[in-house]
Protein backbone atom coordinates (compact mmCIF):
# COMPACT_ATOMS: atom_id res chain seq x y z
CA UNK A 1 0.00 0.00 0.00
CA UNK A 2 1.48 3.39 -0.67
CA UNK A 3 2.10 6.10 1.54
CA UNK A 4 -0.31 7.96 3.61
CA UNK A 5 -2.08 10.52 0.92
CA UNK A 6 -0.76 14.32 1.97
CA UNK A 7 -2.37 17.83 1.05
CA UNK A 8 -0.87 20.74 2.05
CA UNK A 9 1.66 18.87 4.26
CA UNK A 10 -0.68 17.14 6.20
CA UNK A 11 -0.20 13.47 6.17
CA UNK A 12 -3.44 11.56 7.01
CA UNK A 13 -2.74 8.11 8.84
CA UNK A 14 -3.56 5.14 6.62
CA UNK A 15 -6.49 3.55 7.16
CA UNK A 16 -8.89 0.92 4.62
CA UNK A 17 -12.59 1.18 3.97
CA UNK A 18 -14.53 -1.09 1.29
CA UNK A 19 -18.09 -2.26 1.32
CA UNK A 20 -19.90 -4.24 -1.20
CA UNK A 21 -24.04 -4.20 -1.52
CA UNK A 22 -26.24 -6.70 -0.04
CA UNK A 23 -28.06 -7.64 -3.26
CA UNK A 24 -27.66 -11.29 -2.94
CA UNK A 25 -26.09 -13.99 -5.25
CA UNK A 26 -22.59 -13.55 -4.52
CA UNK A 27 -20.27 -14.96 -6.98
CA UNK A 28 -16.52 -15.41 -7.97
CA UNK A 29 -16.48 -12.44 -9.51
CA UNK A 30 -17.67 -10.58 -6.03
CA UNK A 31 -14.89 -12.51 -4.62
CA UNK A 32 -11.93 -12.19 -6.72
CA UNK A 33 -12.90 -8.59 -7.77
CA UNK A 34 -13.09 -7.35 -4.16
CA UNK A 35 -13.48 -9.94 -0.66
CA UNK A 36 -10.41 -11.78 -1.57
CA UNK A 37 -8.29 -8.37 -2.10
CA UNK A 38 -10.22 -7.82 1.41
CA UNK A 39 -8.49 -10.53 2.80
CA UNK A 40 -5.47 -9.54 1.28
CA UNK A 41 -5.45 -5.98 2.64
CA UNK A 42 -6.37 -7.36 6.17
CA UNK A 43 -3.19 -9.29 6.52
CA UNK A 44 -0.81 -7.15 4.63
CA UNK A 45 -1.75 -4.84 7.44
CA UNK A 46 -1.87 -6.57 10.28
CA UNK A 47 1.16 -5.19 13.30
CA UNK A 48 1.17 -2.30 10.64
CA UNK A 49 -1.53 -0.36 12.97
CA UNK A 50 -3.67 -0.06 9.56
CA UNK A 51 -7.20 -0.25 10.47
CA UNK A 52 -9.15 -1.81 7.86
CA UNK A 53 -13.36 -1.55 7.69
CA UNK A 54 -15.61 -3.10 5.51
CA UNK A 55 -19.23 -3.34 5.51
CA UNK A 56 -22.38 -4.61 4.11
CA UNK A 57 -23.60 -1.16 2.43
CA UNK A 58 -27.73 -1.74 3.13
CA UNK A 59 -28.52 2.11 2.13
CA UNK A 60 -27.38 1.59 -0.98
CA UNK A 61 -29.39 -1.45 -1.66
CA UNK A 62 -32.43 0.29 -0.95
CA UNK A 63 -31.83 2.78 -3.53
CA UNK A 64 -33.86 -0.04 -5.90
CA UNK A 65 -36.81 -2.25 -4.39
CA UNK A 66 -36.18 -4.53 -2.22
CA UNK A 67 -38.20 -7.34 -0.16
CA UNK A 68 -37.58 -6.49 3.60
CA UNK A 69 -36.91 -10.35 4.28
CA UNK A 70 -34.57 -10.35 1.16
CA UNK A 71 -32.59 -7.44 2.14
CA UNK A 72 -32.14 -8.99 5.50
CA UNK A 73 -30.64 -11.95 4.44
CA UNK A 74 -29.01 -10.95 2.18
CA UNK A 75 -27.18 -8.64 4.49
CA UNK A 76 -26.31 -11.71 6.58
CA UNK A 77 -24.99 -14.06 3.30
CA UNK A 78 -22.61 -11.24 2.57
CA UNK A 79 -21.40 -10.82 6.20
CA UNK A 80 -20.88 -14.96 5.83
CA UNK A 81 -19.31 -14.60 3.05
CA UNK A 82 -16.67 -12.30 4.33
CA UNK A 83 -16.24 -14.48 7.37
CA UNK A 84 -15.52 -17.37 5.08
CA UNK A 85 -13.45 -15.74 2.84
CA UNK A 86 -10.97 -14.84 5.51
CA UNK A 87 -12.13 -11.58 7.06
CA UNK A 88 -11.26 -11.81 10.47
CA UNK A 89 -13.76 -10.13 13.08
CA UNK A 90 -10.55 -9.45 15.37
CA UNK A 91 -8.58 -8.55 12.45
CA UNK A 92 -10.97 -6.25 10.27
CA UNK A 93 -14.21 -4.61 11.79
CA UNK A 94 -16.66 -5.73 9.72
CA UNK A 95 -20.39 -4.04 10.40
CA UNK A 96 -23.08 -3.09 8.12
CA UNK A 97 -23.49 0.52 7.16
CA UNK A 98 -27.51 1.34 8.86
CA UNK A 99 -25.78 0.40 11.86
CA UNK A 100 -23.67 3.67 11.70
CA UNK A 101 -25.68 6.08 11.50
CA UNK A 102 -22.90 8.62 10.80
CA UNK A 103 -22.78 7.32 7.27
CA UNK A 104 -26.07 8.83 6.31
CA UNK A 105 -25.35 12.19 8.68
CA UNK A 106 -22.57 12.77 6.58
CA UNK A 107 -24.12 12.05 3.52
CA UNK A 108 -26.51 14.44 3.85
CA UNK A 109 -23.80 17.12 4.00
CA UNK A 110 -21.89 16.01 1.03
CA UNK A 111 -25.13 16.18 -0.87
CA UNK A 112 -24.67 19.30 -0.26
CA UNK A 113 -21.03 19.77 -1.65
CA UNK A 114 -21.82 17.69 -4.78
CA UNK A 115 -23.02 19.21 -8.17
CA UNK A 116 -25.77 18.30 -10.10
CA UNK A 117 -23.70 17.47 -13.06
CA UNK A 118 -21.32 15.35 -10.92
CA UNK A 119 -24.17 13.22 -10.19
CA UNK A 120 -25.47 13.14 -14.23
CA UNK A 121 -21.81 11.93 -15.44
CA UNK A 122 -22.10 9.19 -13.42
CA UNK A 123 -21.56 5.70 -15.64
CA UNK A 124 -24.32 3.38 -12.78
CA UNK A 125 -26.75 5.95 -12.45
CA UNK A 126 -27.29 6.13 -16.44
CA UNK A 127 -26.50 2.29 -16.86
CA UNK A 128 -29.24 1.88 -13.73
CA UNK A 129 -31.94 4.40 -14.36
CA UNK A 130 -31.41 4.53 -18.37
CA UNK A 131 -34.19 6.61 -20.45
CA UNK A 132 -36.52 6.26 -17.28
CA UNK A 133 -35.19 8.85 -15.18
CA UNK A 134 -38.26 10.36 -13.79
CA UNK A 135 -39.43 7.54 -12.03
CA UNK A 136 -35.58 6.24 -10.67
CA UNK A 137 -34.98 7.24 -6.96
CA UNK A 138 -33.69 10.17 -5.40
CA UNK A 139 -31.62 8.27 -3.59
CA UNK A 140 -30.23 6.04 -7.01
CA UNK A 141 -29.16 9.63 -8.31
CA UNK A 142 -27.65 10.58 -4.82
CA UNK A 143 -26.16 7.59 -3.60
CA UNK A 144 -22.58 8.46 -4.76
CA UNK A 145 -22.29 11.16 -2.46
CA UNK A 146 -23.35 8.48 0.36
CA UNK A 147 -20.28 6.18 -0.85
CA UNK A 148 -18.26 9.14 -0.68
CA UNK A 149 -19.68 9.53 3.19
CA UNK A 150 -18.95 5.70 3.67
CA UNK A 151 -15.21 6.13 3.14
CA UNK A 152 -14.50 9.90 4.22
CA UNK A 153 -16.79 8.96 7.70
CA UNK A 154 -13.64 7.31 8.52
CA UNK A 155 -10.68 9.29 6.75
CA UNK A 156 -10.16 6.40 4.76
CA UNK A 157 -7.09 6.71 2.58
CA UNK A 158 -6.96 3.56 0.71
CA UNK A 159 -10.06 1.53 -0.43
CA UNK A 160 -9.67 -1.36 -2.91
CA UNK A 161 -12.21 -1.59 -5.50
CA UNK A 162 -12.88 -3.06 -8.80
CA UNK A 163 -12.65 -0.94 -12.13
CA UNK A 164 -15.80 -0.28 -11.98
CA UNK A 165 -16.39 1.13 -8.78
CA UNK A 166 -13.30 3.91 -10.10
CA UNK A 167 -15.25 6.34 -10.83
CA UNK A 168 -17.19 6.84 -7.73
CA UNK A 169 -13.43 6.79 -5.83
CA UNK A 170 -12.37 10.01 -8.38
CA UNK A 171 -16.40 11.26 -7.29
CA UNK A 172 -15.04 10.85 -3.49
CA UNK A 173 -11.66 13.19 -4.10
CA UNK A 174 -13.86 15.74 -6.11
CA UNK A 175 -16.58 15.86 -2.82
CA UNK A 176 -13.39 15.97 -0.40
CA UNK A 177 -11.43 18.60 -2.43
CA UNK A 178 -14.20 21.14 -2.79
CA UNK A 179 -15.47 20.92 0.70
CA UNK A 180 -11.69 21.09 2.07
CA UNK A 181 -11.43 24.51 -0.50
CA UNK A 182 -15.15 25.75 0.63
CA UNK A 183 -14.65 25.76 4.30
CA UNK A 184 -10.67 26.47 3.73
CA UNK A 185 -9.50 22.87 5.68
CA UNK A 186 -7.21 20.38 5.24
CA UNK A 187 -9.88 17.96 6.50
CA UNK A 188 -10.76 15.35 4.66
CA UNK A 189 -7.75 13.24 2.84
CA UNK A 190 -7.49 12.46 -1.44
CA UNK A 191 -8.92 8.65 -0.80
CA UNK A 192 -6.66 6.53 -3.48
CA UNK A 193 -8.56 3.27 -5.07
CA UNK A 194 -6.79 0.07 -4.68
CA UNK A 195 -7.41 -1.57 -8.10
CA UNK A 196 -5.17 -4.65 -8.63
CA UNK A 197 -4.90 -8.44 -8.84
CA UNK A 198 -5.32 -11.03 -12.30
CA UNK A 199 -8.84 -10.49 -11.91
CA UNK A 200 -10.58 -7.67 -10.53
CA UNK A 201 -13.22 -7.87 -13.18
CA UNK A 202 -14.09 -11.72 -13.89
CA UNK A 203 -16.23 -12.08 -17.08
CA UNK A 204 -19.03 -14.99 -17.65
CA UNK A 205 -18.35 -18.38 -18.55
CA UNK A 206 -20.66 -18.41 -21.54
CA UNK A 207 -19.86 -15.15 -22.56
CA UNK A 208 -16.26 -13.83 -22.28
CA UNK A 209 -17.09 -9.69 -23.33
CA UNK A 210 -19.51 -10.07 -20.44
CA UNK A 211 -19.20 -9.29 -16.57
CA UNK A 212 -20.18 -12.31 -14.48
CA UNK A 213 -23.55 -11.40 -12.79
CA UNK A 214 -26.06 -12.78 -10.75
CA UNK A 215 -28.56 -11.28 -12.84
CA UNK A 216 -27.61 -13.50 -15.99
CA UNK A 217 -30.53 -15.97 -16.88
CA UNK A 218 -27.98 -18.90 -17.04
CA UNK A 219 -26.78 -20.22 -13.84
CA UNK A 220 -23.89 -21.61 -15.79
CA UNK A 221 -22.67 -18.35 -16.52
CA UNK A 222 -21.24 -17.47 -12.99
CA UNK A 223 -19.70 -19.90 -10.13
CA UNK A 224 -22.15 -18.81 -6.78
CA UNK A 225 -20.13 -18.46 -3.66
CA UNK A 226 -22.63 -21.06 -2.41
CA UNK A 227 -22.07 -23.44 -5.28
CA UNK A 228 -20.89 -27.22 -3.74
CA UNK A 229 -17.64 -28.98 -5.06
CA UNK A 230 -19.78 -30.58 -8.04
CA UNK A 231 -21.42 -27.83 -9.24
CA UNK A 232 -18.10 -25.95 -9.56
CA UNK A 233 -16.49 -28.27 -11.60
CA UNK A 234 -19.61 -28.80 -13.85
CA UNK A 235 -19.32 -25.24 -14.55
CA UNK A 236 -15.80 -24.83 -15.44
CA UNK A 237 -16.22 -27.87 -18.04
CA UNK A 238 -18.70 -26.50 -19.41
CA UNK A 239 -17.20 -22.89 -19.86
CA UNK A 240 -17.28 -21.58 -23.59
CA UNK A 241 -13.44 -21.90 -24.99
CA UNK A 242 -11.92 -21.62 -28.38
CA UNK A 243 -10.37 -24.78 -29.97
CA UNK A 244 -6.93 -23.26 -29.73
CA UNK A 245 -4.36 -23.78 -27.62
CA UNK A 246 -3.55 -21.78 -24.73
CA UNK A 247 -0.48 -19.65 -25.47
CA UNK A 248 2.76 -19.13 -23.34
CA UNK A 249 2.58 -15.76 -23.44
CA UNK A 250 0.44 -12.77 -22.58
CA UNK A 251 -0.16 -10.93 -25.74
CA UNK A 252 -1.20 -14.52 -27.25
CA UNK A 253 -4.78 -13.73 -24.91
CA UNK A 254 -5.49 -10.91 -27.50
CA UNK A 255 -8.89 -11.28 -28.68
CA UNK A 256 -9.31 -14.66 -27.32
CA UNK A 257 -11.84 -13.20 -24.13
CA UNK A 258 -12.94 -16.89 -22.88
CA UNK A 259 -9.54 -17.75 -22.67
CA UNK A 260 -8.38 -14.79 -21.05
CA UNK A 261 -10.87 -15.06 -18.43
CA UNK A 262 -10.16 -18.66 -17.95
CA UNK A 263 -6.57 -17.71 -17.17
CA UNK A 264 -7.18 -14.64 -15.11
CA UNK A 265 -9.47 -16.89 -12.32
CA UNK A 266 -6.80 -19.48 -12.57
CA UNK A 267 -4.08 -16.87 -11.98
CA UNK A 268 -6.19 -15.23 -9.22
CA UNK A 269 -7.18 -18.63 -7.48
CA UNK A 270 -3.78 -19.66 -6.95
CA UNK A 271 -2.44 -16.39 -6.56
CA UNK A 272 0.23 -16.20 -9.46
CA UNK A 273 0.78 -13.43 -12.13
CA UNK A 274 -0.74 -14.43 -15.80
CA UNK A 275 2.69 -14.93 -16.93
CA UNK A 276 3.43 -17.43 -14.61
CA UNK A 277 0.53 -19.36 -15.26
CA UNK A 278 1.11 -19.38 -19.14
CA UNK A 279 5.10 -20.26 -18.83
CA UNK A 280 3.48 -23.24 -16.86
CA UNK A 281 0.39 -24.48 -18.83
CA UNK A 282 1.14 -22.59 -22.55
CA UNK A 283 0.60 -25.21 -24.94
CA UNK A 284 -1.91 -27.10 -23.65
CA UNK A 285 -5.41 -27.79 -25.30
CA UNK A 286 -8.43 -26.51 -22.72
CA UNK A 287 -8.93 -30.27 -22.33
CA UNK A 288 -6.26 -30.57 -20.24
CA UNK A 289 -6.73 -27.14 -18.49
CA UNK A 290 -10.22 -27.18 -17.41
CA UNK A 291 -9.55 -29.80 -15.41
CA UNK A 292 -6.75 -28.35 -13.16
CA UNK A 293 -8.97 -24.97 -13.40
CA UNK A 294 -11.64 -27.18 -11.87
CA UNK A 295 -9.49 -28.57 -9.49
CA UNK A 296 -7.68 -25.43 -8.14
CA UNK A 297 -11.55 -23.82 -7.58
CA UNK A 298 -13.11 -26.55 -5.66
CA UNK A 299 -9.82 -26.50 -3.65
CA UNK A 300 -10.75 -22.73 -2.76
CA UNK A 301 -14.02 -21.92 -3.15
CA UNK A 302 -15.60 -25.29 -1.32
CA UNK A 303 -14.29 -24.73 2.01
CA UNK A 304 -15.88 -20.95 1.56
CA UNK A 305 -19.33 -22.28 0.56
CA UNK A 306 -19.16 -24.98 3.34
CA UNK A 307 -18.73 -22.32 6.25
CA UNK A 308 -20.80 -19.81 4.39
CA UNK A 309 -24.10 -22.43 4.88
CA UNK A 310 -22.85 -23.19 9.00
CA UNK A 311 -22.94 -19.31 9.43
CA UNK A 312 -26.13 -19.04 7.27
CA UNK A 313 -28.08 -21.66 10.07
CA UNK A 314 -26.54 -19.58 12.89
CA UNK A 315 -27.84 -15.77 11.65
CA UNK A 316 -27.56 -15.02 16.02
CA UNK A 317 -23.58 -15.28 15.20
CA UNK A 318 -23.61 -13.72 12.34
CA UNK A 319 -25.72 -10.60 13.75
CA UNK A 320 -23.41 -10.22 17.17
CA UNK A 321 -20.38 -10.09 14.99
CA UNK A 322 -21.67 -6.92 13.21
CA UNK A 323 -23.35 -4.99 16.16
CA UNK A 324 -19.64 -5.26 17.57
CA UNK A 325 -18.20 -4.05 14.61
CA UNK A 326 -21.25 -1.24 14.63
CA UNK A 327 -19.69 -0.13 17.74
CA UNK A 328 -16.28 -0.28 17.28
CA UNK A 329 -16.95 1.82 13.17
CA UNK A 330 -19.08 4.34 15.13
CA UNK A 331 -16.05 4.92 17.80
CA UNK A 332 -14.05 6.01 14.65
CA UNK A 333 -17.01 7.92 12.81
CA UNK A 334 -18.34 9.98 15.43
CA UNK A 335 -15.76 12.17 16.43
CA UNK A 336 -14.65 12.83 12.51
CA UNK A 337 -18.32 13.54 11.79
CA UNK A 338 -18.45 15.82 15.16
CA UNK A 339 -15.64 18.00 13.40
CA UNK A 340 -17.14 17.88 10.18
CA UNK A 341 -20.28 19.39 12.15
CA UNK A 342 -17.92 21.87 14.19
CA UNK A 343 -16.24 23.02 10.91
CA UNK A 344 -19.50 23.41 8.82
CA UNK A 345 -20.72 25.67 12.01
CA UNK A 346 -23.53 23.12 12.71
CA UNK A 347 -24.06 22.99 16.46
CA UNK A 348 -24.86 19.16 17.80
């Protein structure tokens, strides 16, 4: 991780924030695109005195319907599925974001500091609310400046994200900048994204120019998190390949996007660069690879789905875990939000 960001000479202290939506159906690509780098970030930091938060971001679900009992456990999959995955409660704190009400205090204010036009130019809310803008949420048009609040609650200076979510880190440094030049402080820090890893955006198996999503028709287009040991290997030997074979070197992916993606999980399950997977397996007909692709992901992924259905039958667990990580955020949030208040000239 790099340095502390600085502005004006002031260095703010590292500290990590992510959060992912509970909108069920997690799959690899929610793993390898964000929980796993999670993990990662959690014990390249640990005896570092790097905090690192993430939680289950439940206002931001809401921006779209939602069924009450969905939402609810929904929230509790994705807090199992960051316990399985290697988030450690005494590690990370790990909470869900109505818990902290902070969040949406300072939300509010940042709605404030945002433009209009900030807001339009953003890629989700066109992709979400498309030609039927009138009847899309207030809150689906806001919500960026309440991911900004997410991070900034907490000075966060580092948050790893996928490509996608980009934008929305660049929206967070324009929201911090202009309030820090409005109210002439050095108060909130430039947040950097944390985009890295073989596969921080997986694509489907049936369809390599697509992202892997839970809203695909075909099952066999993702792996679930909560897939068993058969029904990941079904699905990787069934994945749509070319008949060539795979190359030894990078630049032999171009414009072979199955393949590609194929390699990338395979690179990001065991934790090796592309180019060492190629020097190892270039040559060899999908035949032969499928098989050890299939392999390496029930290896990883089973013992994740496995504790991911124990938590899932003990939801009282699950639910103390994040009311002490509620507490523990909120110890962090309050005082920066208190500031934010004292600097704003809002008296609490």
């Amino acid at each position: 991780m790099s340095d502390a960001p600085q502005q004006n000479g002031t260095a703010f202290p590292p500290r990590v924030f992510s959060g992912i939506q509970p909108s069920g159906g997690l799959t690899l690509g929610n793993y390898l695109g964000a929980i796993r780098r999670f993990v990662d970030m959690q014990e390249a930091n640990q005896g570092k005195g790097i905090e690192t938060l993430y939680c289950m971001v439940d206002q931001h679900a809401i921006t779209v319907p939602q069924s009450p009992a969905d939402l609810t456990r929904n929230t509790r999959e994705l807090a199992a599925g960051y316990i399985a995955a290697g988030l450690d409660p005494a590690k990370s704190i790990l909470f869900n974001q109505s818990q902290v009400a902070e969040h949406a205090q300072l939300g509010w204010i940042f709605n404030c500091v945002a433009r209009m036009g900030w807001m339009q130019r953003m890629t989700q809310w066109k992709d979400k609310a498309g030609k039927n803008t009138q009847n899309a949420s207030l809150g689906l048009f806001a919500y960026p400046a309440l991911m900004a609040a997410d991070i900034l609650v907490y000075h966060a200076t580092h948050v790893p994200v996928g490509e996608d979510q980009k934008q929305h880190v660049e929206l967070t440094r324009d929201i911090a900048a202009k309030f820090n030049h409005d109210y002439g402080v050095d108060f909130f820090p430039m947040t950097e994204p944390v985009i890295e890893g073989a596969a921080t955006r997986v694509m489907s198996l049936r369809d390599g120019s697509k992202k892997m999503s839970k809203s695909d028709p075909s099952d066999a287009s993702r792996i679930n998190m909560t897939d068993d040991a058969d029904a990941i290997a079904q699905k990787i030997r069934k994945a749509r390949t070319d008949p060539d074979a795979l190359p030894s070197e990078v630049e032999g992916l171009k414009d072979r996007a199955e393949a590609r993606n194929l390699v990338n999980i395979y690179a990001a399950l065991d934790n090796r660069t592309v180019d060492q997977v190629l020097s190892e397996v270039g040559g060899k007909q999908f035949s032969e690879f499928k098989p050890m692709l299939a392999d390496l992901a029930v290896a990883r992924l089973s013992p994740i789905s496995t504790e991911m259905a124990r938590l899932m039958q003990t939801p009282d667990e699950i639910d103390t875990i994040l009311r002490s990580g509620a507490e523990r955020a909120r110890a962090i949030a309050a005082p920066i939000l208190q500031q934010t208040y004292d600097i704003v000239g809002m008296i609490r």
